[in-house]
PDB file of N, CA and C in Angstrom:
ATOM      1  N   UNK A   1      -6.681  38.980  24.187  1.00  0.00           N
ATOM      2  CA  UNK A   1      -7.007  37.684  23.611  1.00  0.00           C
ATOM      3  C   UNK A   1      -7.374  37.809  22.139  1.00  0.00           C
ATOM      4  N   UNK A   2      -8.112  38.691  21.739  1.00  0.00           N
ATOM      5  CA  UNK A   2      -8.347  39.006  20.147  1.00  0.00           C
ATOM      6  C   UNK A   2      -6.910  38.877  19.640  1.00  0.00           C
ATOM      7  N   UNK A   3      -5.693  39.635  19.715  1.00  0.00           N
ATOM      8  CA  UNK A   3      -4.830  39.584  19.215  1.00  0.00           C
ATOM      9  C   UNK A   3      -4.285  38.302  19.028  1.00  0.00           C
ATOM     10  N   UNK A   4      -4.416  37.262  19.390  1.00  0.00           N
ATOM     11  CA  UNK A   4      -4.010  36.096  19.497  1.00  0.00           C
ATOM     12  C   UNK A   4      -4.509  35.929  18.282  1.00  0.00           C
ATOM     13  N   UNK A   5      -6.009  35.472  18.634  1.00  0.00           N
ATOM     14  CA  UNK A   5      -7.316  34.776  17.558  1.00  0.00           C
ATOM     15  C   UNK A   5      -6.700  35.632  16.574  1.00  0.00           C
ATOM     16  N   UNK A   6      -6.548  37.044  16.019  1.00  0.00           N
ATOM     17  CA  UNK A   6      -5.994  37.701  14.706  1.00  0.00           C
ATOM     18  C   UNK A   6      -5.578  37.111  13.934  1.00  0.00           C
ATOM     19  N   UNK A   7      -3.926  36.955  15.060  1.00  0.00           N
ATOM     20  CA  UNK A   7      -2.743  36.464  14.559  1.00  0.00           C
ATOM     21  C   UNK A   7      -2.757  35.000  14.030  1.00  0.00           C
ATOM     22  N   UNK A   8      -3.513  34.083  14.661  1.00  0.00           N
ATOM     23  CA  UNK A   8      -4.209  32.929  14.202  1.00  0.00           C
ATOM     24  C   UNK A   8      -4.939  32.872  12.985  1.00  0.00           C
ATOM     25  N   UNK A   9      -6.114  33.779  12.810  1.00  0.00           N
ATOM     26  CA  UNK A   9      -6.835  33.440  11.323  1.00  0.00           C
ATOM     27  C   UNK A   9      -5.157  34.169  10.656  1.00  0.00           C
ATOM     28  N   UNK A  10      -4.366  35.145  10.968  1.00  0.00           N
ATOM     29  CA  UNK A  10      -3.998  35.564   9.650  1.00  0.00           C
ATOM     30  C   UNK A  10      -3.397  34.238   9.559  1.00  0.00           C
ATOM     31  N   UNK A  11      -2.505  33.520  10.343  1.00  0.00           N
ATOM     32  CA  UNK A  11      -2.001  32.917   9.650  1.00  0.00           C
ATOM     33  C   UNK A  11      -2.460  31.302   9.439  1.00  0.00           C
ATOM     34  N   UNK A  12      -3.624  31.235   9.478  1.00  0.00           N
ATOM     35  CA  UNK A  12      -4.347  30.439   8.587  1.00  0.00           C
ATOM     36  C   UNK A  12      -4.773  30.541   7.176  1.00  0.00           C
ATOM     37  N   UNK A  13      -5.234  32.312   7.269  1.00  0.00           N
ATOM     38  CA  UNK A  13      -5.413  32.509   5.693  1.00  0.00           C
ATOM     39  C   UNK A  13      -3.674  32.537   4.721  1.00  0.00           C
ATOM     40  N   UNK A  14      -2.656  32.890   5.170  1.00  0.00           N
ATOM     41  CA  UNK A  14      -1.432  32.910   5.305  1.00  0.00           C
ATOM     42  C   UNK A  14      -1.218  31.557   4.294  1.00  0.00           C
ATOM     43  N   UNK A  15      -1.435  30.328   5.248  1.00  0.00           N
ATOM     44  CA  UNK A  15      -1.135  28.833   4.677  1.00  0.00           C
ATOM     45  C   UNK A  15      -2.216  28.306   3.591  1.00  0.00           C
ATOM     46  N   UNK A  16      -3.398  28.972   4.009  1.00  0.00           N
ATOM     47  CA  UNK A  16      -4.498  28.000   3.577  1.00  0.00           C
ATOM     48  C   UNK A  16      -4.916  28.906   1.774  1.00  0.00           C
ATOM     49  N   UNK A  17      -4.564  30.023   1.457  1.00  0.00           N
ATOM     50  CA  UNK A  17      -4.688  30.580   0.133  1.00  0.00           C
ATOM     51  C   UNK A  17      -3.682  29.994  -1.042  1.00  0.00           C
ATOM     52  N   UNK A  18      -2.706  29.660  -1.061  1.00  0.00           N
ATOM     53  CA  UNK A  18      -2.157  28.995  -1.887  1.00  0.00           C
ATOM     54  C   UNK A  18      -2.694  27.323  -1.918  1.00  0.00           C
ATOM     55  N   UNK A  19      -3.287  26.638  -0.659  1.00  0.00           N
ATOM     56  CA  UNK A  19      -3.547  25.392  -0.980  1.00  0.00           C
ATOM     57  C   UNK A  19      -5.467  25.955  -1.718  1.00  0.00           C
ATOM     58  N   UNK A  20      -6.384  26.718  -1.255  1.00  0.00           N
ATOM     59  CA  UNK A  20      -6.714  26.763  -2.079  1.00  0.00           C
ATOM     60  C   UNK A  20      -6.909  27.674  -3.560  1.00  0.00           C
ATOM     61  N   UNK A  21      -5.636  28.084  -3.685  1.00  0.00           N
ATOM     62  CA  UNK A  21      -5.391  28.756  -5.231  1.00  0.00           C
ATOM     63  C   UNK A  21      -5.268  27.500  -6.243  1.00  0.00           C
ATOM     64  N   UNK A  22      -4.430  26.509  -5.173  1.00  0.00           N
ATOM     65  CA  UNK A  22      -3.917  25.414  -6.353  1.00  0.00           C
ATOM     66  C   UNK A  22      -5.044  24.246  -6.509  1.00  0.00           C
ATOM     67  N   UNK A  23      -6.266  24.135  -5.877  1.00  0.00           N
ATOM     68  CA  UNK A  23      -7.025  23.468  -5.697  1.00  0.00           C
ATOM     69  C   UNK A  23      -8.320  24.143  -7.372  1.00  0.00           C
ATOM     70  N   UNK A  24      -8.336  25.701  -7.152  1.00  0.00           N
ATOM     71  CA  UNK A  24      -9.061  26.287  -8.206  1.00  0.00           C
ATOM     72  C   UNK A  24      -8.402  25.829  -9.540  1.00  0.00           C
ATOM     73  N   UNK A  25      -7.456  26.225  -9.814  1.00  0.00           N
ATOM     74  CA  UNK A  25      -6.253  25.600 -10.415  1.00  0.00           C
ATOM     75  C   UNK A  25      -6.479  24.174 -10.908  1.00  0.00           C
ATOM     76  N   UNK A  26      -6.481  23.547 -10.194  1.00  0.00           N
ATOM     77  CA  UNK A  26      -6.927  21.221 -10.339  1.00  0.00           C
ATOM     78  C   UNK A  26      -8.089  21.615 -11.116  1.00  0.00           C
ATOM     79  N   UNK A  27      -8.951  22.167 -10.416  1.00  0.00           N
ATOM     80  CA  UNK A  27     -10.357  21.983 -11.113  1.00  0.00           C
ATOM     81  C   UNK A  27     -10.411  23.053 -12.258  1.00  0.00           C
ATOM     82  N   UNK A  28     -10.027  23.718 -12.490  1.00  0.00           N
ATOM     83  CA  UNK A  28      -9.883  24.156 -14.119  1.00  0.00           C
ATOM     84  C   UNK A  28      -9.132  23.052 -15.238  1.00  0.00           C
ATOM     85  N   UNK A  29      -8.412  22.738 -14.547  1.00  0.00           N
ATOM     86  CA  UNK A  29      -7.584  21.855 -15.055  1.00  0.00           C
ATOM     87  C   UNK A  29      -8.302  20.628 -15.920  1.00  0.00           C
ATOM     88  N   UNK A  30      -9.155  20.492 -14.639  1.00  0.00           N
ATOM     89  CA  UNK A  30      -9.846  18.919 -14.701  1.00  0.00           C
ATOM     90  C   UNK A  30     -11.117  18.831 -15.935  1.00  0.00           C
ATOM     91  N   UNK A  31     -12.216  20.530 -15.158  1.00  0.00           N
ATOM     92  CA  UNK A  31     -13.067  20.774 -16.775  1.00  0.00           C
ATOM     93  C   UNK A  31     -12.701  20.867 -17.880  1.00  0.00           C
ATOM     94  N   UNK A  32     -11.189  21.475 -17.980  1.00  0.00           N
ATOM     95  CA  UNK A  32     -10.681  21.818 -19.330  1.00  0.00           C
ATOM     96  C   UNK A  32     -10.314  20.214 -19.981  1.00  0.00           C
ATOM     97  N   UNK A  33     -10.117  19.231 -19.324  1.00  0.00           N
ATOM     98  CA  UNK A  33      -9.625  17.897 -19.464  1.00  0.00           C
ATOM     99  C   UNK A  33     -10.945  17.320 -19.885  1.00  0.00           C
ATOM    100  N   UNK A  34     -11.477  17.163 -19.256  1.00  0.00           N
ATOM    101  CA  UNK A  34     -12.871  16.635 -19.933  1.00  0.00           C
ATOM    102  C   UNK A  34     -14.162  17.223 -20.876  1.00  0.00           C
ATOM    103  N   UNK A  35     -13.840  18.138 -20.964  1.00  0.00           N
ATOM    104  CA  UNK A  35     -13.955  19.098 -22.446  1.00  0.00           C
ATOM    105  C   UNK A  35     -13.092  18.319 -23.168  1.00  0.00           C
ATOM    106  N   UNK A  36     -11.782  18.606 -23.145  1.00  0.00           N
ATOM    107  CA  UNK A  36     -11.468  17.598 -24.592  1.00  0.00           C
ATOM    108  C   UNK A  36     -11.285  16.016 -24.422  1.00  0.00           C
ATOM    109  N   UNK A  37     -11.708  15.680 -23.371  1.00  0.00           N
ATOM    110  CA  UNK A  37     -12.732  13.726 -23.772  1.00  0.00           C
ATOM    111  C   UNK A  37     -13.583  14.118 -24.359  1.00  0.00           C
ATOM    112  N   UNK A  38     -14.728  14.844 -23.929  1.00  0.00           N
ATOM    113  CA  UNK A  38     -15.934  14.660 -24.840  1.00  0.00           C
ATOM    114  C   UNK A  38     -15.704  14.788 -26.225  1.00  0.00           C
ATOM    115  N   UNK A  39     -14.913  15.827 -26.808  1.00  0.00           N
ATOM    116  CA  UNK A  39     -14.590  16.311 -27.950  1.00  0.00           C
ATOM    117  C   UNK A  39     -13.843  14.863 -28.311  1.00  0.00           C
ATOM    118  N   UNK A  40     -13.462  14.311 -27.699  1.00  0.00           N
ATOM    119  CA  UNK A  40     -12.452  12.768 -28.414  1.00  0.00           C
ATOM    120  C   UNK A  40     -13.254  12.172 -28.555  1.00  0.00           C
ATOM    121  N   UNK A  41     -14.088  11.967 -27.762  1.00  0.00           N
ATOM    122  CA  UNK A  41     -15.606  10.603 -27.790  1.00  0.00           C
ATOM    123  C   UNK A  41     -16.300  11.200 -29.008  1.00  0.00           C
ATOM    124  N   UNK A  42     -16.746  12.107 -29.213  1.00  0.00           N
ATOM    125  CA  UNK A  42     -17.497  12.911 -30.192  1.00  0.00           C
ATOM    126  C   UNK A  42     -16.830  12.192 -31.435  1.00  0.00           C
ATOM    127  N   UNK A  43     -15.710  12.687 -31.436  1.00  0.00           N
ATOM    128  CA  UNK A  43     -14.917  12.517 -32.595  1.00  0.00           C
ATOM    129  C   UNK A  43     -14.932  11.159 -33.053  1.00  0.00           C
ATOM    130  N   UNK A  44     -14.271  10.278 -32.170  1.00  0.00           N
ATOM    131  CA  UNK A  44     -14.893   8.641 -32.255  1.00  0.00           C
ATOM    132  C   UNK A  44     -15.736   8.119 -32.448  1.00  0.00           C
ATOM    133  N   UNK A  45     -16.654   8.229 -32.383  1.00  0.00           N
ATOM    134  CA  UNK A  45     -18.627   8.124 -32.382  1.00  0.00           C
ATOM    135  C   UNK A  45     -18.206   8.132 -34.247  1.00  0.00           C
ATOM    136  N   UNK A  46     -18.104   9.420 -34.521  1.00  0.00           N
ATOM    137  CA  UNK A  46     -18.741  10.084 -36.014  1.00  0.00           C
ATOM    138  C   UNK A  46     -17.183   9.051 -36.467  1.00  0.00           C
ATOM    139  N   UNK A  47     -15.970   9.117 -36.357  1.00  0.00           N
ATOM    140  CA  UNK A  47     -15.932   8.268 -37.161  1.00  0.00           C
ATOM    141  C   UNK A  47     -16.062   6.729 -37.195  1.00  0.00           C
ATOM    142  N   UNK A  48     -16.204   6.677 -35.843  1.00  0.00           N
ATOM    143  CA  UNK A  48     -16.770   4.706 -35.811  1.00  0.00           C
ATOM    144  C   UNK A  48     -18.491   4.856 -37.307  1.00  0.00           C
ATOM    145  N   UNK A  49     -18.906   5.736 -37.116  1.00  0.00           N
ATOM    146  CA  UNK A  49     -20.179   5.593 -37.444  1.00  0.00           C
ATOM    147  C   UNK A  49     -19.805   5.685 -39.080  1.00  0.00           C
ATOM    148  N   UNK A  50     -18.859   6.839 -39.666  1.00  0.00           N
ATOM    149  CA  UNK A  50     -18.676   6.623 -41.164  1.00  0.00           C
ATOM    150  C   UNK A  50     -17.819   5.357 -41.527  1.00  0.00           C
ATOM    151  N   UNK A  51     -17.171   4.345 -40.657  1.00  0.00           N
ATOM    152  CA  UNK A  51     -16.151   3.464 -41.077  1.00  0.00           C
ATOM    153  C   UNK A  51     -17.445   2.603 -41.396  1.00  0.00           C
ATOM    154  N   UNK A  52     -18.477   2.654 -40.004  1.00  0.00           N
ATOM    155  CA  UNK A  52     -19.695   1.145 -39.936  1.00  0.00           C
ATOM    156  C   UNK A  52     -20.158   1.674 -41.602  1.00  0.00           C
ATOM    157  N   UNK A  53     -20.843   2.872 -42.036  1.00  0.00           N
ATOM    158  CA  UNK A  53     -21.790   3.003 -42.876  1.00  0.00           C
ATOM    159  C   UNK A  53     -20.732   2.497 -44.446  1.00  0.00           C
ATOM    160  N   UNK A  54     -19.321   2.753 -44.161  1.00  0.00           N
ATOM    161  CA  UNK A  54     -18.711   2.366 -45.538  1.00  0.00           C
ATOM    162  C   UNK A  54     -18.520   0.742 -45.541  1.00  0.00           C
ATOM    163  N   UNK A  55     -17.867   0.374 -44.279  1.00  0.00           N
ATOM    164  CA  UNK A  55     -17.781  -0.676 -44.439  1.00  0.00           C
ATOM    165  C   UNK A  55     -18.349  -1.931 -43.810  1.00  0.00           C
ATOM    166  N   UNK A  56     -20.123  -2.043 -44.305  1.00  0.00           N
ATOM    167  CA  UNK A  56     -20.665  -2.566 -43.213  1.00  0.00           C
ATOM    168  C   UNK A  56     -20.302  -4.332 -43.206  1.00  0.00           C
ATOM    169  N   UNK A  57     -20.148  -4.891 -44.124  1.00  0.00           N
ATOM    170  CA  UNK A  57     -20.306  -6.379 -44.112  1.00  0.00           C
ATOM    171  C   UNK A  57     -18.651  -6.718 -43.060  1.00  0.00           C
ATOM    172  N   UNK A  58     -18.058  -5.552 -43.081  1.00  0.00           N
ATOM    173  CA  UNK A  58     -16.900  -5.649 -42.299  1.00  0.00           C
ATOM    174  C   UNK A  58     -17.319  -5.624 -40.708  1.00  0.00           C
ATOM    175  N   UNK A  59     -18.076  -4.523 -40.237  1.00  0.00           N
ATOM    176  CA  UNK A  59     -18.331  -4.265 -38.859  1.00  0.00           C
ATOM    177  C   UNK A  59     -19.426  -5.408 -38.602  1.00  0.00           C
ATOM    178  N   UNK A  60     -20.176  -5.850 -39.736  1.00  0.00           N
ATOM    179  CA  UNK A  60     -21.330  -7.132 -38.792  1.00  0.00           C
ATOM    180  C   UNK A  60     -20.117  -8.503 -38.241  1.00  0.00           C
ATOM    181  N   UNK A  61     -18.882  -8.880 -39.661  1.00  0.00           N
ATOM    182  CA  UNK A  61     -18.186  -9.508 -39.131  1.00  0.00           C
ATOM    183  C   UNK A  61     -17.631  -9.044 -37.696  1.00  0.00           C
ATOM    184  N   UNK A  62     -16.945  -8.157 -37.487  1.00  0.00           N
ATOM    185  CA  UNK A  62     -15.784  -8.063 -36.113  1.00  0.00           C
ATOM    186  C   UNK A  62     -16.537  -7.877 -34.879  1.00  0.00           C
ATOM    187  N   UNK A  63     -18.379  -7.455 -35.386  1.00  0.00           N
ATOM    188  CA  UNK A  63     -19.160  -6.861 -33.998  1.00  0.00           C
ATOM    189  C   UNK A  63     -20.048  -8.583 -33.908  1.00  0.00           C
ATOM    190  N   UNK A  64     -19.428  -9.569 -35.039  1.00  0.00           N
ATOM    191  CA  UNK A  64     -19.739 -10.964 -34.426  1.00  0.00           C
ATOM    192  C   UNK A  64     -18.707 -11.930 -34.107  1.00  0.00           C
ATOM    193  N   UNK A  65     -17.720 -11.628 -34.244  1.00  0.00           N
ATOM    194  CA  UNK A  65     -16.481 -12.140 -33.412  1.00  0.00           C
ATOM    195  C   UNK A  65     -16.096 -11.834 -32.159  1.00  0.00           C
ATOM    196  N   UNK A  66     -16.140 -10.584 -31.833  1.00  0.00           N
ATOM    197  CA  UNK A  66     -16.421  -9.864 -30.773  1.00  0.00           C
ATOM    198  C   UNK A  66     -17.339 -10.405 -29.851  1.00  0.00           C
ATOM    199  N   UNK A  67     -18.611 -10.213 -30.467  1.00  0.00           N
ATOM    200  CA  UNK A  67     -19.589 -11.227 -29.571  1.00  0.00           C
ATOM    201  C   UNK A  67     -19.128 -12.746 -29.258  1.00  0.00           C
ATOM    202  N   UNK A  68     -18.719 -13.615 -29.956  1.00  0.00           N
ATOM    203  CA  UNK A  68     -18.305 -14.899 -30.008  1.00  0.00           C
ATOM    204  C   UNK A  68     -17.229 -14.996 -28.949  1.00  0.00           C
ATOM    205  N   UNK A  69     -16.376 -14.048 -28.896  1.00  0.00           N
ATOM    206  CA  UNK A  69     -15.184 -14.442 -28.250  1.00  0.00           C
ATOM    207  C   UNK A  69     -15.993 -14.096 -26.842  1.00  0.00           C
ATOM    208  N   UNK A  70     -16.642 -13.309 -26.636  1.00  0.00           N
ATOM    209  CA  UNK A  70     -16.838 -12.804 -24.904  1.00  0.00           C
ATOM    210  C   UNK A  70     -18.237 -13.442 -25.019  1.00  0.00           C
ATOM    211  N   UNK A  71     -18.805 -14.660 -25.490  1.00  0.00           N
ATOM    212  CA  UNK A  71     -19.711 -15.188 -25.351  1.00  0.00           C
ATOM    213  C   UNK A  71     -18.857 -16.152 -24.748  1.00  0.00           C
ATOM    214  N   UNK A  72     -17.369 -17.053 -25.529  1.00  0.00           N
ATOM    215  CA  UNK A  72     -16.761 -18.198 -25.005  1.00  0.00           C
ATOM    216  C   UNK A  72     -16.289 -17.845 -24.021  1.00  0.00           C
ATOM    217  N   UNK A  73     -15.289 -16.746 -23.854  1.00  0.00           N
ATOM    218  CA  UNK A  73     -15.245 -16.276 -22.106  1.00  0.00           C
ATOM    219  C   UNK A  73     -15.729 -16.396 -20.904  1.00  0.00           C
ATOM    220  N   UNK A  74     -17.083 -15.565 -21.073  1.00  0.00           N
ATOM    221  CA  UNK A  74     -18.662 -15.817 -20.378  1.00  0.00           C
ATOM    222  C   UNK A  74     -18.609 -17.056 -20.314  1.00  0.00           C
ATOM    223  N   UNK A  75     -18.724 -17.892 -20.958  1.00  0.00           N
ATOM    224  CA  UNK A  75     -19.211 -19.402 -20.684  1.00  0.00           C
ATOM    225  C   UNK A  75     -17.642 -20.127 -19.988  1.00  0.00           C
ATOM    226  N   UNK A  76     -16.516 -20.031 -20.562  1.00  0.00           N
ATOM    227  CA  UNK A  76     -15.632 -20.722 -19.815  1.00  0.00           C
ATOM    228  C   UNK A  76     -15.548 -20.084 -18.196  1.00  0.00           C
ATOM    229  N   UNK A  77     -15.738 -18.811 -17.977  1.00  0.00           N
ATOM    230  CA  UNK A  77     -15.455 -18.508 -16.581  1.00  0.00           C
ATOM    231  C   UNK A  77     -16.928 -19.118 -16.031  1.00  0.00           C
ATOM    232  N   UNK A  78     -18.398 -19.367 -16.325  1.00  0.00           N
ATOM    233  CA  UNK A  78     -19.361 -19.395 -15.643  1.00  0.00           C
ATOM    234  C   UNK A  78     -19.153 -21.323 -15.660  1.00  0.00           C
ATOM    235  N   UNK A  79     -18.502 -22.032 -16.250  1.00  0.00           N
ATOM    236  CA  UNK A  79     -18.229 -23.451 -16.478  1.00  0.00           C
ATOM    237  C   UNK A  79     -17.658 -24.060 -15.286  1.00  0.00           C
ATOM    238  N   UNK A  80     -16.334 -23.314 -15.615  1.00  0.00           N
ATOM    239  CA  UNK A  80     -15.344 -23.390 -14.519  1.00  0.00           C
ATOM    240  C   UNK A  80     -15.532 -22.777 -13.292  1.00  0.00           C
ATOM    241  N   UNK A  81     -16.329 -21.885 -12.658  1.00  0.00           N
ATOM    242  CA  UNK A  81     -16.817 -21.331 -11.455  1.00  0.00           C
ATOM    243  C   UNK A  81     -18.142 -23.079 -10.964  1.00  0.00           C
ATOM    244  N   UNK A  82     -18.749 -23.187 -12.268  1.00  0.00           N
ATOM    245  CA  UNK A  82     -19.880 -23.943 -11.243  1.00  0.00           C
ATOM    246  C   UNK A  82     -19.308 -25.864 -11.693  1.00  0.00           C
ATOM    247  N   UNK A  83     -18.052 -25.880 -11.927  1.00  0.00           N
ATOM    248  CA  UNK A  83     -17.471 -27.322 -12.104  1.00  0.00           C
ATOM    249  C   UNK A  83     -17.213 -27.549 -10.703  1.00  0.00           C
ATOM    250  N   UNK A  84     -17.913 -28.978  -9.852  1.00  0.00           N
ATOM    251  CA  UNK A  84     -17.619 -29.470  -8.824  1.00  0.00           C
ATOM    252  C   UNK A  84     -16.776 -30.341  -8.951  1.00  0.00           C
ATOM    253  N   UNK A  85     -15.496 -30.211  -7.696  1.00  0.00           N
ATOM    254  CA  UNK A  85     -14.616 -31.201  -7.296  1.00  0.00           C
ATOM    255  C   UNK A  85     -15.100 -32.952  -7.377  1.00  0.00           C
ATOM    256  N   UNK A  86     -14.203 -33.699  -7.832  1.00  0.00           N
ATOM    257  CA  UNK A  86     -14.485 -34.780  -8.021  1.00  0.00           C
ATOM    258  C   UNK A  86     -14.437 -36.086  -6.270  1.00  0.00           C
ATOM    259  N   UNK A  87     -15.300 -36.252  -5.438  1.00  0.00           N
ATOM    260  CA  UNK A  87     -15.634 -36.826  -4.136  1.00  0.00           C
ATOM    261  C   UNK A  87     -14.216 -37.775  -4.109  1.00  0.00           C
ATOM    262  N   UNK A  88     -13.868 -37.627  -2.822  1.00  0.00           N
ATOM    263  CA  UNK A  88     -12.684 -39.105  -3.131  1.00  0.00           C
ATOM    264  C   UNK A  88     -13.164 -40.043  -2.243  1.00  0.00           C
TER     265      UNK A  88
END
């Protein structure tokens, strides 16, 4: 009966080492991937932050249009959600 069970794990380890070789594999993959997001976000940050400091009367405009537009949004979807049907 051992010989059975053997022949069984081997060939479990048999199938199951390449699914997880390629699994070690994904996840290198995946840290190495989000290592360079952070490094993109990083990068974005510093230059969102030198465009705001050069060009500020520019960023108060677009970071108040911005607001304006998803303020009218906000209000047309919360309008139209609580507008009741007219009784017939």
């Amino acid at each position: 009966m051992s010989t059975v069970t053997e022949s069984a794990a081997e060939a479990v380890r048999e199938y199951a080492e390449p699914i997880r070789a390629a699994v070690e594999e994904n996840i290198r993959n995946v840290r190495r991937e989000v290592v360079a997001g952070r490094h993109a976000i990083e990068d974005a940050v510093a230059e969102a932050t030198v465009q705001v400091r050069r060009h500020p009367g520019l960023s108060l405009g677009v970071a108040a249009a911005i607001g304006a537009l998803f303020g009218c949004a906000i209000g047309f979807a919360v309008g139209r959600s609580g507008a009741t049907r007219p009784s017939r």
